[in-house]
N, C-alpha and C. Protein backbone atom coordinates (compact mmCIF):
# COMPACT_ATOMS: atom_id res chain seq x y z
N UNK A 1 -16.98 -18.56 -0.96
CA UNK A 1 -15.90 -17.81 -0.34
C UNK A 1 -16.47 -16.52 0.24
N UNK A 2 -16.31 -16.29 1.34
CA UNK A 2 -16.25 -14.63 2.10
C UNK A 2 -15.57 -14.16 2.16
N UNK A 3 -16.13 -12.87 2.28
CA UNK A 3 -15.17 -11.52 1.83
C UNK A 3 -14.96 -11.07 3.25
N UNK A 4 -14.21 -10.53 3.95
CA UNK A 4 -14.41 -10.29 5.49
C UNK A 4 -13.14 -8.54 4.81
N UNK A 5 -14.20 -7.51 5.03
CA UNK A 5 -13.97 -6.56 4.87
C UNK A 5 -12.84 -5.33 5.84
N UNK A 6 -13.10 -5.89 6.88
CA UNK A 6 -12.31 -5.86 8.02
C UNK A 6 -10.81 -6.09 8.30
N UNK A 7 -10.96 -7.24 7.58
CA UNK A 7 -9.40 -7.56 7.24
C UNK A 7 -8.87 -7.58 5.75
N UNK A 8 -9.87 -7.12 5.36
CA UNK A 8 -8.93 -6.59 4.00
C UNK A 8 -8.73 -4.81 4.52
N UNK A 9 -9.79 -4.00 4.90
CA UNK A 9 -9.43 -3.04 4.86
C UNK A 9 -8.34 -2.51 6.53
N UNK A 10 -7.69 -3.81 7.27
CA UNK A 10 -6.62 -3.48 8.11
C UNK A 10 -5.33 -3.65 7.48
N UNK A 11 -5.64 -5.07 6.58
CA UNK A 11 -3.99 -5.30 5.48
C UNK A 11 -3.97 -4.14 4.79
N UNK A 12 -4.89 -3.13 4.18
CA UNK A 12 -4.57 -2.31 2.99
C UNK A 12 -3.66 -1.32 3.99
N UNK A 13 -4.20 -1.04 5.39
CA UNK A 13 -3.61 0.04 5.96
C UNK A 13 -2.24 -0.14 6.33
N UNK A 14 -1.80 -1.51 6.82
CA UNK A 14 -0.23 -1.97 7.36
C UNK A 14 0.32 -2.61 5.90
N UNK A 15 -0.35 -2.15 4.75
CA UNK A 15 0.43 -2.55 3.58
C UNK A 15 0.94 -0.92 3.12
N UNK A 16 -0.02 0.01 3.37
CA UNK A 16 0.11 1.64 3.31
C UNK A 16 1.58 2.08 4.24
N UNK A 17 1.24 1.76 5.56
CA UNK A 17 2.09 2.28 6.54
C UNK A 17 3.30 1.47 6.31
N UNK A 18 3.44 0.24 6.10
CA UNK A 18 4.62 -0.33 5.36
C UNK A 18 5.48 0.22 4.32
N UNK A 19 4.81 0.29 3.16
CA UNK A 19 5.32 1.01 2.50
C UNK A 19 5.57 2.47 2.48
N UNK A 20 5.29 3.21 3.14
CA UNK A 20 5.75 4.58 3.61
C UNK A 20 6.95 4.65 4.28
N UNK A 21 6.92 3.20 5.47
CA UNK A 21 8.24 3.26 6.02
C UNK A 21 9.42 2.50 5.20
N UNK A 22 9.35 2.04 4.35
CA UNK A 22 10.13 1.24 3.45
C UNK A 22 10.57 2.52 2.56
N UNK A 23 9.91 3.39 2.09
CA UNK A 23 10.16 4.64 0.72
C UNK A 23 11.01 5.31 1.63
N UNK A 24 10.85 5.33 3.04
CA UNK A 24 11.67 6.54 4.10
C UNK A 24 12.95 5.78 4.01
N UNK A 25 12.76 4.87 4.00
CA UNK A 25 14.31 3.86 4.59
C UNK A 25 15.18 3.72 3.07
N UNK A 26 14.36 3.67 1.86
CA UNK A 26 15.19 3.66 0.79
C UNK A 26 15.78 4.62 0.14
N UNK A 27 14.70 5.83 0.48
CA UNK A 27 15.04 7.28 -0.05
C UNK A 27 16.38 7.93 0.07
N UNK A 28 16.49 7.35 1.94
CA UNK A 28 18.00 8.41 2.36
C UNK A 28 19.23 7.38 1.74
N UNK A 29 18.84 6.07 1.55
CA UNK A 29 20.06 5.02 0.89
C UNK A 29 20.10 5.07 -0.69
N UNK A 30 18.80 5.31 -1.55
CA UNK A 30 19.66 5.62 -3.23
C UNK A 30 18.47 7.06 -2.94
N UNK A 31 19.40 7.97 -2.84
CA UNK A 31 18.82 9.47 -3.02
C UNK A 31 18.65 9.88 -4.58
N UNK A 32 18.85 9.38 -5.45
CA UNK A 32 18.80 9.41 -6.67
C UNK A 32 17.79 8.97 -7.24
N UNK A 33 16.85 8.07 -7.08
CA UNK A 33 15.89 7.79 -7.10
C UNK A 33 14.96 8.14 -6.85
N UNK A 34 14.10 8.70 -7.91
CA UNK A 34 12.75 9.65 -7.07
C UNK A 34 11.61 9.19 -6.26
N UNK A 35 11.53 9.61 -5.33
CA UNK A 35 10.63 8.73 -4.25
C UNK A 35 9.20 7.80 -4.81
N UNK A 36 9.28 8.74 -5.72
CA UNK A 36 7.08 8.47 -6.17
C UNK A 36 7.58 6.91 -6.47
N UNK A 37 8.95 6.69 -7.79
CA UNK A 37 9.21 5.63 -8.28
C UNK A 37 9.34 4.48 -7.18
N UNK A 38 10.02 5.07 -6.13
CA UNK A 38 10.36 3.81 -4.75
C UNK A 38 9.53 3.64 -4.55
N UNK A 39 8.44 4.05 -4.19
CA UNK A 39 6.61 3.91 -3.55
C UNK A 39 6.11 2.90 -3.91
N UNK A 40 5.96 3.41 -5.46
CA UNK A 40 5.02 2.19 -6.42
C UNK A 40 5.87 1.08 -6.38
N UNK A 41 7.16 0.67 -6.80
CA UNK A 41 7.82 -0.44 -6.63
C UNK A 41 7.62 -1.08 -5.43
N UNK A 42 7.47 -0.71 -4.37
CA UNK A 42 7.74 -0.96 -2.94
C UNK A 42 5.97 -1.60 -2.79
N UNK A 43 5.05 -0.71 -3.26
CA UNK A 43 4.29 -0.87 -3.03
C UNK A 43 3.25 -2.40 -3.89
N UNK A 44 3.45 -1.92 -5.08
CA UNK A 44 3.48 -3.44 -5.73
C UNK A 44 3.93 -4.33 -5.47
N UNK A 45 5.14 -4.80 -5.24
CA UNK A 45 5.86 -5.98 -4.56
C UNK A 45 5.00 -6.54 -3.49
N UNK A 46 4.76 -5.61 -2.49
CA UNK A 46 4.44 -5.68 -1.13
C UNK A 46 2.80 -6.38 -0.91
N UNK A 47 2.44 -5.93 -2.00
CA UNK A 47 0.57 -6.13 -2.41
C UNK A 47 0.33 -7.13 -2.89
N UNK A 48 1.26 -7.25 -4.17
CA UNK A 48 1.21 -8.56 -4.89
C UNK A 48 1.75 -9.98 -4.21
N UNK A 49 2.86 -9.50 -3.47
CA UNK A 49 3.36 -10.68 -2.50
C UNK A 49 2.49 -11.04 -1.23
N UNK A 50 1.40 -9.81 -0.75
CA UNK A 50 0.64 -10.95 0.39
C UNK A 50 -0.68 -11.16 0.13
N UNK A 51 -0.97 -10.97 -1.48
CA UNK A 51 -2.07 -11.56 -2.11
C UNK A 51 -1.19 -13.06 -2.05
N UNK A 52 -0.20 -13.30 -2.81
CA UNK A 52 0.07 -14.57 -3.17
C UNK A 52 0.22 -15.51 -1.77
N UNK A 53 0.93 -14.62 -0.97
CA UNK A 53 1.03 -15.81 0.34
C UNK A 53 0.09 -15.57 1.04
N UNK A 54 -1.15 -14.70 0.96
CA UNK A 54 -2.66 -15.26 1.36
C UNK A 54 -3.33 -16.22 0.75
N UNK A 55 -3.04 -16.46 -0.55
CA UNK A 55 -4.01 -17.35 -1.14
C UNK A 55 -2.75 -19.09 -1.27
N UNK A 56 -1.43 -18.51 -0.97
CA UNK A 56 -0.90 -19.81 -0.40
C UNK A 56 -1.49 -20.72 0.71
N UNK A 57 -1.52 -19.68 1.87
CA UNK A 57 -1.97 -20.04 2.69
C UNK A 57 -3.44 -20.62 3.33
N UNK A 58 -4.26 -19.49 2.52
CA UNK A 58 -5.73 -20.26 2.42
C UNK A 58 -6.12 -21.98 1.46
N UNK A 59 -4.87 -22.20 0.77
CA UNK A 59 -4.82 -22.67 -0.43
C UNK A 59 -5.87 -22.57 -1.83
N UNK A 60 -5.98 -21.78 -1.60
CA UNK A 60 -6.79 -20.97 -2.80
C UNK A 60 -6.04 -21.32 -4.29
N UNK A 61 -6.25 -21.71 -4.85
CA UNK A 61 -5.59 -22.19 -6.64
C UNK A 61 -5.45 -20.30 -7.23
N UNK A 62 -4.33 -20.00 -7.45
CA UNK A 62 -3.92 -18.65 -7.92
C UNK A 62 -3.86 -18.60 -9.27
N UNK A 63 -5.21 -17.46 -9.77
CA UNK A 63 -5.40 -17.04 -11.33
C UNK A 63 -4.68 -16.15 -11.69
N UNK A 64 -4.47 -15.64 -12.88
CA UNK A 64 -3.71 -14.46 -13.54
C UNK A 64 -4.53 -13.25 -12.63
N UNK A 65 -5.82 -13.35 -12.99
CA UNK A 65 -6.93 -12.39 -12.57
C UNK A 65 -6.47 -12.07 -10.75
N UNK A 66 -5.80 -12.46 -10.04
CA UNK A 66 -5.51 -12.56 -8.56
C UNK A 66 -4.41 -11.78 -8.35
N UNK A 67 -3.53 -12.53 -9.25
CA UNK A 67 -2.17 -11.13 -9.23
C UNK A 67 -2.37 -10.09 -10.18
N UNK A 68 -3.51 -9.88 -10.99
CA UNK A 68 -3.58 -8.54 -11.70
C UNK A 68 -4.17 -7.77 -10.81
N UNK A 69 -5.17 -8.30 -9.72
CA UNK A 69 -5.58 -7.57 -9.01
C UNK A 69 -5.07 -6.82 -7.37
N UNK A 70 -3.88 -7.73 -7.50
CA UNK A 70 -2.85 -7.51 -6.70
C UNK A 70 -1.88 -5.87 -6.96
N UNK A 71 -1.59 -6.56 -8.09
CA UNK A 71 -0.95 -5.18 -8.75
C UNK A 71 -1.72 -3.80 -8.82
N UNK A 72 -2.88 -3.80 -9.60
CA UNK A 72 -3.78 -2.91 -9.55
C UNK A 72 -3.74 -2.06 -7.88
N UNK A 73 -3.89 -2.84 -6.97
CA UNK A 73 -4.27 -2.67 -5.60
C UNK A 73 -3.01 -2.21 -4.74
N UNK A 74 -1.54 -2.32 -5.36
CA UNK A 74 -0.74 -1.60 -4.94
C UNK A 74 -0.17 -0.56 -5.67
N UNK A 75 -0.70 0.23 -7.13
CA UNK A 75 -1.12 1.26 -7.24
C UNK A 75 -1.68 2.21 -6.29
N UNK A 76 -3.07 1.66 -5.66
CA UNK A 76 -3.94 2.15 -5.22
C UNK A 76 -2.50 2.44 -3.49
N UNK A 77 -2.33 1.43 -2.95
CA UNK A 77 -1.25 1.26 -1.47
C UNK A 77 -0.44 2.67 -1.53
N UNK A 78 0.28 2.64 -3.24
CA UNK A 78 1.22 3.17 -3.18
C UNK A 78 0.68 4.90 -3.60
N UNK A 79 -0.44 4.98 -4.05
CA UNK A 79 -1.04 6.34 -3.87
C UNK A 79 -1.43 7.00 -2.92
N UNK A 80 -2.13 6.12 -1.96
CA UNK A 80 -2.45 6.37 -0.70
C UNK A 80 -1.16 6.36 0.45
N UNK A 81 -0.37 5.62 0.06
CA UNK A 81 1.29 5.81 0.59
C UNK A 81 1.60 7.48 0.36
N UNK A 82 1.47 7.45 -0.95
CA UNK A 82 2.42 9.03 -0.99
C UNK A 82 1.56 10.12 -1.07
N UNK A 83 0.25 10.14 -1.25
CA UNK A 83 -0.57 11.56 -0.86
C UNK A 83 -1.73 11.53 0.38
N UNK A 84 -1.70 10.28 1.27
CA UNK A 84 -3.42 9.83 1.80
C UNK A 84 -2.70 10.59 2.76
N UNK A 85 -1.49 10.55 3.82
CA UNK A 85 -1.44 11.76 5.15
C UNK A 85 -1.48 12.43 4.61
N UNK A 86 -0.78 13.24 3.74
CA UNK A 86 -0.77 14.67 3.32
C UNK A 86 -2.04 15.45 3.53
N UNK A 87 -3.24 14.75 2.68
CA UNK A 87 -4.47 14.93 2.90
C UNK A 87 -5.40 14.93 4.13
N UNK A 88 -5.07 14.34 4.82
CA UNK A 88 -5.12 13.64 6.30
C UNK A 88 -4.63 14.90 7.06
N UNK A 89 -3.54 15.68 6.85
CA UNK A 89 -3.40 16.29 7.30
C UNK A 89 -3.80 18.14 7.57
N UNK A 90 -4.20 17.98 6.38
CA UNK A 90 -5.06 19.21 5.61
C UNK A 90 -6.31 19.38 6.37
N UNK A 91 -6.88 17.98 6.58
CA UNK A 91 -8.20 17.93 7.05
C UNK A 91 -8.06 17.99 8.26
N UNK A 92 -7.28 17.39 9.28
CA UNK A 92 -6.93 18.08 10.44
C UNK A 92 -7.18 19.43 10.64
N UNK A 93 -6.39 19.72 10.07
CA UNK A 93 -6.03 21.45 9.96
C UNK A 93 -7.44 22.15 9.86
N UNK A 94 -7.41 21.82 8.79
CA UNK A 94 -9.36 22.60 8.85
C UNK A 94 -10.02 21.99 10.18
N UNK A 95 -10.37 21.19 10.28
CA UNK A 95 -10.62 20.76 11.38
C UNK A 95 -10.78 21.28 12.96
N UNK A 96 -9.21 21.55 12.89
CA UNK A 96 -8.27 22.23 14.37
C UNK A 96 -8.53 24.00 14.45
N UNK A 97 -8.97 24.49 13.16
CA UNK A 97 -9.37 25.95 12.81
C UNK A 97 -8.24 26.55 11.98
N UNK A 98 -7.25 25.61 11.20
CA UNK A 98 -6.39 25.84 10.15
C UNK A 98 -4.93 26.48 11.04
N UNK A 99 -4.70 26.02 12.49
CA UNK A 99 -3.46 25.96 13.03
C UNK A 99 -2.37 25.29 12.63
C-alpha cells in the first residue's frame, strides 16, 4: 500500500476548513454550546467518517486500529480548526511589520 502524502495532507486541510465552517453554522443555531465542544464533535465525525468511506471505497478491510486513528486525527482537524488561523494570523502580522 502507498501513502500519497499529497492527498492526505489536501483532505486534512478541506477536513480543517470544513469543520470551521460547520462550528460557524452551528454556533449561531445552539449558542449554548461552547464552540471548542462543537469543533471536536464536528471534527471527529467528519475524520472518522472519510477514513471509513475511504477505505470503503478503496476496499480496504477496516481495523479497530483505522478508526482509532481516525479519531485521534480529528482531534488533531479540530485543533487546527480552532487555533491554526489564529496563528496564521499572528504570523502574518509579524510578517506585514505587525499592522
Amino acid at each position: 500500500m502507498e501513502i500519497d502524502i499529497a492527498a492526505i495532507t489536501t483532505a486534512l486541510g478541506v477536513l480543517i476548513i470544513l469543520t470551521s465552517s460547520l462550528t460557524e453554522l452551528f454556533k449561531s443555531m445552539f449558542p449554548k454550546i461552547p464552540p471548542q465542544i462543537t469543533a471536536t464533535i464536528i471534527a471527529v465525525l467528519l475524520t472518522a467518517g472519510s477514513v471509513c468511506a475511504y477505505l470503503s471505497i478503496s476496499g480496504i478491510p477496516v481495523e479497530w486500529y483505522m478508526i482509532a486513528g481516525g479519531v485521534a486525527a480529528g482531534f488533531m482537524v479540530s485543533y487546527s480548526a480552532q487555533f491554526g488561523y489564529d496563528k496564521l494570523g499572528e504570523i502574518l502580522k509579524l510578517i506585514g511589520g505587525g499592522k
